[in-house]
Structures are given as structure tokens and as C-alpha cells.
C-alpha atoms as a PDB file:
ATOM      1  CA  UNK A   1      10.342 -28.223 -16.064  1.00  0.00           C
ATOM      2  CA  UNK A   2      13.719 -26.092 -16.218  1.00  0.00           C
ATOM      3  CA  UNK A   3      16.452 -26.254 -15.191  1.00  0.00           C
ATOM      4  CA  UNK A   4      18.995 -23.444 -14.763  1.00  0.00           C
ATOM      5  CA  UNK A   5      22.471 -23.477 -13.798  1.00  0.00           C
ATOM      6  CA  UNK A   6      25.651 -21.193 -13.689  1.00  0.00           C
ATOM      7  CA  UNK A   7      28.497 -23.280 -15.545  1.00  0.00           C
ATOM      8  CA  UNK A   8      31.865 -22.321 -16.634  1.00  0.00           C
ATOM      9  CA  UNK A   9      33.167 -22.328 -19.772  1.00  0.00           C
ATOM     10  CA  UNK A  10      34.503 -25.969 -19.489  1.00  0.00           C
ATOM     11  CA  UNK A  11      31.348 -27.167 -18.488  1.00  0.00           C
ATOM     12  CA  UNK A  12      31.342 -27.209 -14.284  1.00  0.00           C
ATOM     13  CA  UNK A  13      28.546 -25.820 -12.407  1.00  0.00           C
ATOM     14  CA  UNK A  14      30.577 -26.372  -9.064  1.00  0.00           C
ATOM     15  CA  UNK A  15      34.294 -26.873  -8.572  1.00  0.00           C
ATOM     16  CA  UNK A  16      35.934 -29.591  -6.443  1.00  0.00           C
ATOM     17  CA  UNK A  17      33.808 -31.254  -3.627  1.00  0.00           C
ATOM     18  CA  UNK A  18      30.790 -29.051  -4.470  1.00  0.00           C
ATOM     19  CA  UNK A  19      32.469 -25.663  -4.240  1.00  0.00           C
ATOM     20  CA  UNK A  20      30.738 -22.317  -5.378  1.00  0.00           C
ATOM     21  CA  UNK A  21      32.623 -19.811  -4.391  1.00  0.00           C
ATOM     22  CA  UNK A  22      34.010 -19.732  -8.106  1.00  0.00           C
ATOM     23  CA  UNK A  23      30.286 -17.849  -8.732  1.00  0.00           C
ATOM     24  CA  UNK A  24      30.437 -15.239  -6.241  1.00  0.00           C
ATOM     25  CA  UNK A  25      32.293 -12.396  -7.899  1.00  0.00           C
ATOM     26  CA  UNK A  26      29.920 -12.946 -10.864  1.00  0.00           C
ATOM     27  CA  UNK A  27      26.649 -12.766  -8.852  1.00  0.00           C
ATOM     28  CA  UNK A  28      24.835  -9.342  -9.871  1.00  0.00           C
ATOM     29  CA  UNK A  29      22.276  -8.517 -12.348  1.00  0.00           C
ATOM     30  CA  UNK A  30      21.308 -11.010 -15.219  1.00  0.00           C
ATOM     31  CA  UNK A  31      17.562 -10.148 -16.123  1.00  0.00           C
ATOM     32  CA  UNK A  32      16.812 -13.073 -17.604  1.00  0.00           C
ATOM     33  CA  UNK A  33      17.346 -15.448 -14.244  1.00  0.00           C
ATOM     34  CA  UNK A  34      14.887 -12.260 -12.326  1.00  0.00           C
ATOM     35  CA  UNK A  35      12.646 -13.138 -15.025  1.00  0.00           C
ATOM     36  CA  UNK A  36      12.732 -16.983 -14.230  1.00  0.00           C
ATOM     37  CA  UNK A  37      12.775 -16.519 -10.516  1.00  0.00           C
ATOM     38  CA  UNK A  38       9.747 -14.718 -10.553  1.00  0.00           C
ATOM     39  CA  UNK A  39       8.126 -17.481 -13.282  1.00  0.00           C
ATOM     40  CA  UNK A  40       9.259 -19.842 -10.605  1.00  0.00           C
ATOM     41  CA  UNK A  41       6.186 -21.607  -8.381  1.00  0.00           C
ATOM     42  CA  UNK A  42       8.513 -24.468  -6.908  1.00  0.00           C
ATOM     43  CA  UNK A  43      11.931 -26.039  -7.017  1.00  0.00           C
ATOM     44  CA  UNK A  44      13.366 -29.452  -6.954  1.00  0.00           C
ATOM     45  CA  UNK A  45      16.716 -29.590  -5.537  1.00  0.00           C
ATOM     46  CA  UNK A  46      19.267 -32.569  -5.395  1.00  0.00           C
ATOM     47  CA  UNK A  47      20.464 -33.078  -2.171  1.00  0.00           C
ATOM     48  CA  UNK A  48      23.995 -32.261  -2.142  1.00  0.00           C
ATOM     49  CA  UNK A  49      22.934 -28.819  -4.435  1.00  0.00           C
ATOM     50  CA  UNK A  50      20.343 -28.365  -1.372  1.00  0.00           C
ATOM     51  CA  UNK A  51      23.281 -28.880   1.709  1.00  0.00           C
ATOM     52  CA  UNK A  52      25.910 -27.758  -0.505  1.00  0.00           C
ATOM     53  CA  UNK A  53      28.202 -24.529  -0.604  1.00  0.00           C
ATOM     54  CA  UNK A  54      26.849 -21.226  -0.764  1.00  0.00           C
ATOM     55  CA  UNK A  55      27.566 -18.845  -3.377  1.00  0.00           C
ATOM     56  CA  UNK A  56      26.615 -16.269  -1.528  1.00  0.00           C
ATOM     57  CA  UNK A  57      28.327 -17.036   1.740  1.00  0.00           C
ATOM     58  CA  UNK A  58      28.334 -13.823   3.850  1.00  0.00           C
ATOM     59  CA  UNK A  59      26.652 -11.675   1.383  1.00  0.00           C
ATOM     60  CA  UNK A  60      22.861 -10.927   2.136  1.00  0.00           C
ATOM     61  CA  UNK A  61      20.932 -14.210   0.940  1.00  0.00           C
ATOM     62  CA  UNK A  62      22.746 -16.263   1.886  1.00  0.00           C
ATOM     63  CA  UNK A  63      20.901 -20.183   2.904  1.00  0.00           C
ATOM     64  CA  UNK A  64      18.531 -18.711   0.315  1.00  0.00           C
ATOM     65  CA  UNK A  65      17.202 -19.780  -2.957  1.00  0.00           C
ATOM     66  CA  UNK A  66      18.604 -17.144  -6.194  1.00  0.00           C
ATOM     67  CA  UNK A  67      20.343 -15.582  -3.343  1.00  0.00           C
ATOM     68  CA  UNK A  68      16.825 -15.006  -1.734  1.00  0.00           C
ATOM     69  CA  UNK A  69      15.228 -13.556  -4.920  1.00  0.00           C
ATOM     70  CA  UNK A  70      13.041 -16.115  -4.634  1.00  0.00           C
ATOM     71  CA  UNK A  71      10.776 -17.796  -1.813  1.00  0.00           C
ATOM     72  CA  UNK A  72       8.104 -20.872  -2.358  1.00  0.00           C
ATOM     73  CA  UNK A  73       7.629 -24.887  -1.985  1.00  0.00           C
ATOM     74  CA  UNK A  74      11.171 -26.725  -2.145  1.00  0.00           C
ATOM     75  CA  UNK A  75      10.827 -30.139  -2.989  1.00  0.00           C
ATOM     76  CA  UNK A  76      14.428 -32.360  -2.133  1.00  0.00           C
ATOM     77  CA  UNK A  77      15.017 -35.467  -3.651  1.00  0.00           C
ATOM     78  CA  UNK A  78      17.106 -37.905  -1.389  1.00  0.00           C
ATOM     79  CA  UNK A  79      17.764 -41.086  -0.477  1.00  0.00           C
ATOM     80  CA  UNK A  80      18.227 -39.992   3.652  1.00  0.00           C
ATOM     81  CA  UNK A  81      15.606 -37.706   4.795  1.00  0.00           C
ATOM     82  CA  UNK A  82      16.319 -35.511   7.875  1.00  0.00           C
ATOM     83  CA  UNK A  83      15.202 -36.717  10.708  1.00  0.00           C
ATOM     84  CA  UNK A  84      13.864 -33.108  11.577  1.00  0.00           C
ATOM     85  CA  UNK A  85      11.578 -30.935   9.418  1.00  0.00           C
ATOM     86  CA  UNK A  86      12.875 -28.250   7.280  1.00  0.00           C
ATOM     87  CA  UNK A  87      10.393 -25.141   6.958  1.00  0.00           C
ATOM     88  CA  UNK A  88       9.084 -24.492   3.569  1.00  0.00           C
ATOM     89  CA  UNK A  89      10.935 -28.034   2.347  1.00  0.00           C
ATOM     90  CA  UNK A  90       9.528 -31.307   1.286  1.00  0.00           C
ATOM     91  CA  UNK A  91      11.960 -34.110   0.913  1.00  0.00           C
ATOM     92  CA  UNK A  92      10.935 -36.710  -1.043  1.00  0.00           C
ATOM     93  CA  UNK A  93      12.788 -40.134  -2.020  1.00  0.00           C
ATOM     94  CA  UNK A  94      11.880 -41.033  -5.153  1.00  0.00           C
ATOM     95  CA  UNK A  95      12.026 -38.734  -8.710  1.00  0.00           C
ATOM     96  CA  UNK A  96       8.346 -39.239 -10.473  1.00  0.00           C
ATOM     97  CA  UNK A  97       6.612 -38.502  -6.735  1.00  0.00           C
ATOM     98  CA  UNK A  98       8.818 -35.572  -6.563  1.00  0.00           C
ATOM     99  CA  UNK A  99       8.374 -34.385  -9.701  1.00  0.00           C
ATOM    100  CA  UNK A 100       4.646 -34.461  -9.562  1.00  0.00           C
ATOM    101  CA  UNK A 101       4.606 -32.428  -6.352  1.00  0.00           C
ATOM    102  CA  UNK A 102       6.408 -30.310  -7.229  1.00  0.00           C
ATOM    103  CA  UNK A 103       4.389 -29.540 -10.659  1.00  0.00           C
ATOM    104  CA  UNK A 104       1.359 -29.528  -8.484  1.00  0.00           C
ATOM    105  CA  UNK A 105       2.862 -26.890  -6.251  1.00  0.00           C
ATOM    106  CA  UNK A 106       3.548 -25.258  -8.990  1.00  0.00           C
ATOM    107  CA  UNK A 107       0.188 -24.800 -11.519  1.00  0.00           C
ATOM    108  CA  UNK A 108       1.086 -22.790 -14.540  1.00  0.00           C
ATOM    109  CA  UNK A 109       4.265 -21.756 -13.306  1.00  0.00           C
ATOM    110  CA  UNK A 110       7.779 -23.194 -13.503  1.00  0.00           C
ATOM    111  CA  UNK A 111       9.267 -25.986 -11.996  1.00  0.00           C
ATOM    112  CA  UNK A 112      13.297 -25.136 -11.822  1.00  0.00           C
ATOM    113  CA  UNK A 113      15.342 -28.068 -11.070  1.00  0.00           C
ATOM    114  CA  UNK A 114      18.498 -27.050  -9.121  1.00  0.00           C
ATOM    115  CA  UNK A 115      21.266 -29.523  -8.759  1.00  0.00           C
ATOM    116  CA  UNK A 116      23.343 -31.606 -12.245  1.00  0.00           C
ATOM    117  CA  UNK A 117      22.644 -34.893 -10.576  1.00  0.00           C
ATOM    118  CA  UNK A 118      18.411 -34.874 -10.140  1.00  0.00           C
ATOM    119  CA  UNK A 119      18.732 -32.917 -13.606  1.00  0.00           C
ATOM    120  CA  UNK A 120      20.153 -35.561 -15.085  1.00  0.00           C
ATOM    121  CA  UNK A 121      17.469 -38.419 -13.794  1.00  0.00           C
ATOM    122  CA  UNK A 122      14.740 -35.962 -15.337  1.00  0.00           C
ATOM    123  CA  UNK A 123      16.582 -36.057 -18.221  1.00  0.00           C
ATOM    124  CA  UNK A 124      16.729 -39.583 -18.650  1.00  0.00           C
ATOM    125  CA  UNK A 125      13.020 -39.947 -17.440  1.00  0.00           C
ATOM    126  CA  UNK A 126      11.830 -37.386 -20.158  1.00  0.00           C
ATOM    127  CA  UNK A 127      10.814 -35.421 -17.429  1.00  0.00           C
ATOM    128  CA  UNK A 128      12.660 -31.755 -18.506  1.00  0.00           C
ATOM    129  CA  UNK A 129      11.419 -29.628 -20.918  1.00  0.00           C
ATOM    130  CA  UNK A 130      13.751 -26.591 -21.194  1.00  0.00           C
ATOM    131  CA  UNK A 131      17.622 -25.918 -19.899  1.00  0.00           C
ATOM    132  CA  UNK A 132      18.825 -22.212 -19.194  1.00  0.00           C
ATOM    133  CA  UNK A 133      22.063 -22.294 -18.608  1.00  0.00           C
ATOM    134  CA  UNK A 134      24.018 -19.123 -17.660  1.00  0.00           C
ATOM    135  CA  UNK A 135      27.466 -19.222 -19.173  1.00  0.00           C
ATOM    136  CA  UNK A 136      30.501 -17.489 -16.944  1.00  0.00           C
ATOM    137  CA  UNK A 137      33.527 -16.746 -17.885  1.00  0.00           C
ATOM    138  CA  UNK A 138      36.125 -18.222 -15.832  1.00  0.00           C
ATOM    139  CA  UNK A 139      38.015 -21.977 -16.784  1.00  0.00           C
ATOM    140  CA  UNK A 140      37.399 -24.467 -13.287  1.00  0.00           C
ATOM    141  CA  UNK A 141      39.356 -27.480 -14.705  1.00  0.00           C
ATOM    142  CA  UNK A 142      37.533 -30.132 -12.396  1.00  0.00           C
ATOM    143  CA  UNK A 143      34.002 -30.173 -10.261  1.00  0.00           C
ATOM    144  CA  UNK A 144      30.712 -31.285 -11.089  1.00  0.00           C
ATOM    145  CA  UNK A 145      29.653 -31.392 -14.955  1.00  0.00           C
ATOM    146  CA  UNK A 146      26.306 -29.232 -16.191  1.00  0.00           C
ATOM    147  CA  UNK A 147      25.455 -32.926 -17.628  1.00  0.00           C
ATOM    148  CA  UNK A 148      27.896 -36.300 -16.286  1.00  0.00           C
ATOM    149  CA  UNK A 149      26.441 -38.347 -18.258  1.00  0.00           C
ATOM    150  CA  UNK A 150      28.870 -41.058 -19.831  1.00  0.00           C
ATOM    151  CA  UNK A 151      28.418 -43.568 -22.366  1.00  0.00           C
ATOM    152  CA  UNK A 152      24.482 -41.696 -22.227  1.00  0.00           C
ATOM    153  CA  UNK A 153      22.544 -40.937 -25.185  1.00  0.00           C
ATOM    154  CA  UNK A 154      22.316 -38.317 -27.088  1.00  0.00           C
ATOM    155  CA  UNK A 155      19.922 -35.330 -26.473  1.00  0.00           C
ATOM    156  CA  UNK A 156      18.693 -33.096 -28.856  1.00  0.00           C
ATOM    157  CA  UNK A 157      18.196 -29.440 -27.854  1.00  0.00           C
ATOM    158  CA  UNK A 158      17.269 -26.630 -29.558  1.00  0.00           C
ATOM    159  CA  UNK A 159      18.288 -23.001 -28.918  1.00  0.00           C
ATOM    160  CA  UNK A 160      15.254 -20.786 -27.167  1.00  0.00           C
ATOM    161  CA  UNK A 161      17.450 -17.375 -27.274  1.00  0.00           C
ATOM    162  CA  UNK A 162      20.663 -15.971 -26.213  1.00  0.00           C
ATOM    163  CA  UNK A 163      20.733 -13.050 -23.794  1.00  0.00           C
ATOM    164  CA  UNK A 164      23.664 -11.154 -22.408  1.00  0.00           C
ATOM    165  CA  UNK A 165      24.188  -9.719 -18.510  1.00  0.00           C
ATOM    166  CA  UNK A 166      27.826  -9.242 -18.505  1.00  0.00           C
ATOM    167  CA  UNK A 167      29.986 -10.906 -17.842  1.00  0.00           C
ATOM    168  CA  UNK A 168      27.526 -14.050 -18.538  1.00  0.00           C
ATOM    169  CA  UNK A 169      26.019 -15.161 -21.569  1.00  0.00           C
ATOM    170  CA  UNK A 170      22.607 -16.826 -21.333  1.00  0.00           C
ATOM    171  CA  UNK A 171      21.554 -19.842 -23.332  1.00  0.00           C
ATOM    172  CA  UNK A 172      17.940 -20.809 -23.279  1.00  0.00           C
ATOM    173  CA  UNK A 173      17.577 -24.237 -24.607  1.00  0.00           C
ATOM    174  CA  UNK A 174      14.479 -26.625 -25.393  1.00  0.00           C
ATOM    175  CA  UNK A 175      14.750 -30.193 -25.158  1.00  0.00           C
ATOM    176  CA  UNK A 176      13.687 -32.001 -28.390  1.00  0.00           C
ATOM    177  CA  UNK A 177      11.477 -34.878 -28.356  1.00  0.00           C
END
């Protein structure tokens, strides 16, 4: 499982209340995340990363996943289901039955995780394998952290490789058991 994020340079992947508007005049090429999106057989999404702000908000793509680079099985972990179906969307309430769906969805392909929080539990549940994080250069000063994970242990991780698509900087990270 991967998981892949946009972050700034002090370490937020969204500003205040969940906003990503920060990321929009940085969305463009970056080969590497085409190269994941198309290794990509499902996704598990938090909740508030899967109702959450839109970096592309009025821009083609928009309400889609990689700005609709990419189409397949969501699978949304949350503690309040919708009441009415989703197309295309599973959401499930607890981590290890999402997890394994969303593995099974997706054979030999990847499983991206989308959303610090559900990254995090897998994390913690020695359930992620690899973090690609996509490195932006702009300073947010508050939001949600890549990782919030006080008084948490410490995780090893060892660097993949490094790829530039200006203005980013990619960092491809395993975790080490």
C-alpha cells in the first residue's frame, strides 16, 4: 500500500479546515504521480480527504480522483456511512475490512491511500508499505500534517528515489520493518 500526498515544505498536505486551494497553481505535469495513477487498481480515502476541498475546483476534473487521471474502486473509511449510494464507492467502517477490499480490488496493482488521517491508522497497523510524497514549494503555517502523530513512535523509512517535476520535488520512501 502507498500512500501519496502533496505537502508543503512545513509539512501540511491541506491548509486550515481542509483547504486545497494552496495546490492548485502547482497542479501540472509530475511524471512520476502519471506513473502511480496508472499503477493504481483502487484507493482508500479518509472521509474528510473524500468530502473535502477540491484542488481542482473549476478546472476540468474536478470531484475526480488525480484530477480525473484516474478512475477505479474507491474504498471510504468512515464512521457515518451515507445513507445513499455513491457510484463506483464503497464505504466501509472499519480499517483491516477496508484495507483488504481494497487490496482485493486491487490484485497486483497499487493500493494508494489518500487522506493523513486513515494513513496514519495504516501506519500504526503495519498496514503501509511505501510513502510518495510530492514536495511543493510554498510555506502554509497551519492545516493538516503529512503525519499528526504525537507522542507516536518512531518510523523508519528508507529513501526509494528522488524525482523532479518542477516546481515539486518527489520523495519515494519505503517503510522499514
Amino acid at each position: 500500500m502507498l500512500y501519496s500526498a502533496s505537502m508543503s515544505i512545513d509539512g501540511f498536505i491541506a491548509g486550515p479546515g481542509g483547504d486545497m486551494s494552496w495546490l492548485t497553481p502547482y497542479l501540472g505535469p509530475n511524471p512520476t504521480m502519471d506513473d502511480v495513477a496508472a499503477r493504481t487498481r483502487a484507493l482508500l480515502v479518509g472521509r474528510r480527504t473524500f468530502g473535502g476541498d477540491d484542488p481542482y475546483r473549476d478546472l476540468p476534473g474536478e470531484g475526480e480522483a488525480f484530477g480525473g487521471g484516474w478512475s477505479g474502486p474507491q474504498f471510504v473509511l468512515t464512521h457515518h456511512p451515507p445513507a445513499d449510494p455513491v457510484p463506483g464507492v464503497t464505504f466501509v467502517t472499519d480499517l483491516h475490512t477496508a484495507v483488504t477490499r481494497a487490496r482485493e480490488a486491487a490484485g497486483d496493482g497499487y493500493v494508494n491511500v489518500l487522506g493523513g488521517d486513515v494513513a496514519r491508522q495504516c501506519l500504526d497497523a503495519d498496514l503501509l508499505d511505501e510513502v510518495l510524497v510530492c514536495v511543493v514549494p510554498v510555506l502554509l503555517g497551519d492545516g493538516v500534517r503529512l503525519f499528526d502523530h504525537p507522542g507516536g513512535r518512531t518510523v523508519r523509512l528508507e529513501p526509494v528515489g528522488v524525482s523532479e517535476a518542477p516546481p515539486a520535488t518527489n520523495l519515494w520512501l519505503r517503510v522499514v520493518r
